[in-house]
C-alpha atoms as a PDB file:
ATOM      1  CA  UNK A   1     -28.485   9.642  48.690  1.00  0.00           C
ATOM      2  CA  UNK A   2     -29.246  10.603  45.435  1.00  0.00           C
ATOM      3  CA  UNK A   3     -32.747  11.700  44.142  1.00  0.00           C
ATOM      4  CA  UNK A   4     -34.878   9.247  42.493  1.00  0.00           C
ATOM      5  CA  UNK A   5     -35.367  11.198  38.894  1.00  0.00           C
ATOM      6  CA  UNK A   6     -31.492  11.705  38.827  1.00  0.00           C
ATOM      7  CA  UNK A   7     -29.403   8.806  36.616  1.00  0.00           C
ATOM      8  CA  UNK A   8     -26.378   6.902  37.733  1.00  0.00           C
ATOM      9  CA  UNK A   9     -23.705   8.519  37.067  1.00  0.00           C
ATOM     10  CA  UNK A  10     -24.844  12.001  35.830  1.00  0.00           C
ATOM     11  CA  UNK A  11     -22.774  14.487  35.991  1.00  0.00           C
ATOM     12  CA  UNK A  12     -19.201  12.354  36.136  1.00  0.00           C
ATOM     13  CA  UNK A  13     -17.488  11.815  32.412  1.00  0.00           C
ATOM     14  CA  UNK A  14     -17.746   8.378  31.009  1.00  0.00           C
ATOM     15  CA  UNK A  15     -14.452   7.112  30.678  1.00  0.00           C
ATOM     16  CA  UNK A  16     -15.078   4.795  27.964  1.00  0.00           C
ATOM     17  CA  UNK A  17     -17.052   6.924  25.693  1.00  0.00           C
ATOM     18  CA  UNK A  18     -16.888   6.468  22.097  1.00  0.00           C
ATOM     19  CA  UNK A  19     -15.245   8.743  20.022  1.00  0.00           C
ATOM     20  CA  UNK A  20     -15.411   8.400  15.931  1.00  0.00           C
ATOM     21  CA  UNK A  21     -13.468  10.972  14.994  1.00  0.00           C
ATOM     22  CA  UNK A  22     -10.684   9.549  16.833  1.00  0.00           C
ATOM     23  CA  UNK A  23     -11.275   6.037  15.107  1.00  0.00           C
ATOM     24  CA  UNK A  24     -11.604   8.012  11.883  1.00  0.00           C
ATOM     25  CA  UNK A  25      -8.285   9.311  11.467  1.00  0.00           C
ATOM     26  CA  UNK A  26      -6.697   6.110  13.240  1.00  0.00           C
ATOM     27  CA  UNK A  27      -8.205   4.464  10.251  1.00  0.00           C
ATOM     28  CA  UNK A  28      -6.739   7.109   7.852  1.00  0.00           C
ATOM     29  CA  UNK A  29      -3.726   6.830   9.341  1.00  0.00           C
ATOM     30  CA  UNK A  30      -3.253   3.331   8.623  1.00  0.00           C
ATOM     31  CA  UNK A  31      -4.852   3.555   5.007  1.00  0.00           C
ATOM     32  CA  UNK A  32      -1.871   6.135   4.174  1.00  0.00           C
ATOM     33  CA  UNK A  33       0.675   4.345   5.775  1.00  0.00           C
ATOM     34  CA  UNK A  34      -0.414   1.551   3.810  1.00  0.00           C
ATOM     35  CA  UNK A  35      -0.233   3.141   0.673  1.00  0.00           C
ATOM     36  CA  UNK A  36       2.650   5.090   1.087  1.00  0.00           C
ATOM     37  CA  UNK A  37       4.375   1.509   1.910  1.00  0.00           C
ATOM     38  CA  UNK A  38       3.037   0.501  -1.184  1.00  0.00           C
ATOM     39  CA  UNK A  39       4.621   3.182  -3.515  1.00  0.00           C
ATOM     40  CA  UNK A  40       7.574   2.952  -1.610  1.00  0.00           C
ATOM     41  CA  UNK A  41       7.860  -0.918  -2.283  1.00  0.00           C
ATOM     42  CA  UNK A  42       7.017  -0.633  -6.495  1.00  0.00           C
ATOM     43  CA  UNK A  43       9.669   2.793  -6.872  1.00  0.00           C
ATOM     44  CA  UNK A  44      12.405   0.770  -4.682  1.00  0.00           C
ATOM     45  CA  UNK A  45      11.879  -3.350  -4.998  1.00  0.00           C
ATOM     46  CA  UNK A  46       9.501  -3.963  -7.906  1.00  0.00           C
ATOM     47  CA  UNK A  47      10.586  -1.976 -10.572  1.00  0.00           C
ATOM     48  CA  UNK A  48      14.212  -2.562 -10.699  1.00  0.00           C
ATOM     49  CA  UNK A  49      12.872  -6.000 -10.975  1.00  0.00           C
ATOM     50  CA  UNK A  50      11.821  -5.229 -14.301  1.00  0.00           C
ATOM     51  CA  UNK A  51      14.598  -3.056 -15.364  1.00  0.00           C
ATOM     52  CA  UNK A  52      16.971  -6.493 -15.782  1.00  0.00           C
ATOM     53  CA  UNK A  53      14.937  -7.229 -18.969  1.00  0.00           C
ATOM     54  CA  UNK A  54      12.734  -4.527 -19.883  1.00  0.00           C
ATOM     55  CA  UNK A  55      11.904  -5.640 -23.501  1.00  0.00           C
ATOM     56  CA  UNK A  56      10.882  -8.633 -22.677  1.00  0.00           C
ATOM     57  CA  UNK A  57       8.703  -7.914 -19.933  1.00  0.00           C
ATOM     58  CA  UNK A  58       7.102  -5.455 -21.703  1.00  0.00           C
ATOM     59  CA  UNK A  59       6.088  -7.882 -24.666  1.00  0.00           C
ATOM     60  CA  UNK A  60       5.348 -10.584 -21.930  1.00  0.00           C
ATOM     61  CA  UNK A  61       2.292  -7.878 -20.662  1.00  0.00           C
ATOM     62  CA  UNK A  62       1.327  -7.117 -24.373  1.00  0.00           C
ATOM     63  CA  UNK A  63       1.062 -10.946 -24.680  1.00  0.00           C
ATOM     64  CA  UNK A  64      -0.924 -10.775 -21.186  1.00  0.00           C
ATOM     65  CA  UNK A  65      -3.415  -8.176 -22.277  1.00  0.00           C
ATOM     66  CA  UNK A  66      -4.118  -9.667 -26.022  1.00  0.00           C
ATOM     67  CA  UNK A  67      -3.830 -13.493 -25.587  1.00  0.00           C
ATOM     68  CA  UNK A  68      -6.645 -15.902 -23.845  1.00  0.00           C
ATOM     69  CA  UNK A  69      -3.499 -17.861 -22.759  1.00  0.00           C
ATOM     70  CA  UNK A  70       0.134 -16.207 -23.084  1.00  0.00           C
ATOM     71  CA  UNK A  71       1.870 -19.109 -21.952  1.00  0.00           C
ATOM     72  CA  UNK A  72       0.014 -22.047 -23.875  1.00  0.00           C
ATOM     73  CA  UNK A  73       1.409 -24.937 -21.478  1.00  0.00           C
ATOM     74  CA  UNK A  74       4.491 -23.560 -20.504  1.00  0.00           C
ATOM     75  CA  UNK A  75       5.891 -21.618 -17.176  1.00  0.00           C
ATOM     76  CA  UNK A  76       3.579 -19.299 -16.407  1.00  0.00           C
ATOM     77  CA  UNK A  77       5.935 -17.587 -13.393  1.00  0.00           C
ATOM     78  CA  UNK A  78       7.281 -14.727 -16.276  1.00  0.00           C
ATOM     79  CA  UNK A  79       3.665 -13.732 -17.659  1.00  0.00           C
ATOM     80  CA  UNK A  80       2.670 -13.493 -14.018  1.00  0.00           C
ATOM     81  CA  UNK A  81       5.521 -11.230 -13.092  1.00  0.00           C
ATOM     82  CA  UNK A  82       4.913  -9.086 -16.122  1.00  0.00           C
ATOM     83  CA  UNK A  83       0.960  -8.958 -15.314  1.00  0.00           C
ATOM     84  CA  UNK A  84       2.223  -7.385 -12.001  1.00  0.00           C
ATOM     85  CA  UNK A  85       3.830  -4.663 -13.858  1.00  0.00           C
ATOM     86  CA  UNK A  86       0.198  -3.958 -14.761  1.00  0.00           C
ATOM     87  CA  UNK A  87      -1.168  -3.234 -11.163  1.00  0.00           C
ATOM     88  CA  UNK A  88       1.954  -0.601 -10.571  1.00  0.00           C
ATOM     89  CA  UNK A  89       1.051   1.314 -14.016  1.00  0.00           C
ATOM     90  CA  UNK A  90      -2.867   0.723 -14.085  1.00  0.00           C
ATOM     91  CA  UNK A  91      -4.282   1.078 -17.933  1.00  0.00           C
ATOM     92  CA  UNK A  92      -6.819   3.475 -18.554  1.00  0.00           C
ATOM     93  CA  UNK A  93     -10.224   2.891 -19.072  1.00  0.00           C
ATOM     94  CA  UNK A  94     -10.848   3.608 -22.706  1.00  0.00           C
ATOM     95  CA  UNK A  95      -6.926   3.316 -23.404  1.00  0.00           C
ATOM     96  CA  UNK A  96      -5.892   1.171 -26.233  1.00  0.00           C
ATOM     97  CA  UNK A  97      -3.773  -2.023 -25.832  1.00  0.00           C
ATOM     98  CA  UNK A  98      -1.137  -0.495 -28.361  1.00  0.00           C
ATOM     99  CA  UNK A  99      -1.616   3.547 -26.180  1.00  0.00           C
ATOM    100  CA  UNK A 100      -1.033   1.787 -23.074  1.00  0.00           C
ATOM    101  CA  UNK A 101       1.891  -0.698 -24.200  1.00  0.00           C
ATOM    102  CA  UNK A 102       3.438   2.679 -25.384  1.00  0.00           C
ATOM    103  CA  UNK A 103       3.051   4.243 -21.922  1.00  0.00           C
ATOM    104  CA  UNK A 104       4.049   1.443 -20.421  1.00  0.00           C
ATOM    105  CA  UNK A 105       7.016   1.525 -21.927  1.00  0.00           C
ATOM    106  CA  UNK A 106       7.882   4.863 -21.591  1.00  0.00           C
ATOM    107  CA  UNK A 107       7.263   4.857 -17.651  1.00  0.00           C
ATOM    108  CA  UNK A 108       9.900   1.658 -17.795  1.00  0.00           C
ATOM    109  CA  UNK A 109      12.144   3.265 -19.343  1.00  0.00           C
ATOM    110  CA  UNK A 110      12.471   6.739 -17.166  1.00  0.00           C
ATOM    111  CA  UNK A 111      12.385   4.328 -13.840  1.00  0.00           C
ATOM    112  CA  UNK A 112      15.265   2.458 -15.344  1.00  0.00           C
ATOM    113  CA  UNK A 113      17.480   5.333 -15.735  1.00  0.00           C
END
């Protein structure tokens, strides 16, 4: 019998203690895998995507960044697919329109080599 001041238990290691350093770096883990997949995905699927037609695309985001409405009533499906260009090669905060257009293009044109 055990003594009345003594707890349940005492003594023996709880089996389902928490741990959050363990859930820390299982969380990290999966952050970097996710970005990792995502770099992986732009280098390999997106931007040779954009490497058919570079010109245009690139004058399809300059359209994007300066217009209210780049494709007035018309298909909007190639002013969307340049706007993605813009989440792969982000634009500085205080960049220019006509700085980052120029960067843009440069970055195109050394991943379409």
């Amino acid at each position: 019998m055990r003594a009345p001041d003594e707890q349940p238990g005492a003594g023996a290691e709880d089996k389902t203690s928490f741990r959050p350093l363990r859930l820390v770096a299982v969380i990290l883990l999966i952050l970097l895998g996710i970005s990792t997949a995502a770099q992986w995905y732009g280098r390999h699927v997106s931007m040779p995507r954009y490497c058919q037609d570079p010109v245009n695309i690139i004058a399809r985001v300059h359209e994007v960044l300066t217009k209210a409405r780049p494709a007035g009533d018309g298909d909007r499906k190639p002013y969307i697919i340049a706007a993605r260009l813009t989440f792969l090669v982000p634009r500085d905060s205080e960049e220019s329109v006509d700085s980052y257009i120029k960067r843009l293009q440069q970055h195109v044109d050394q991943q379409c080599r």
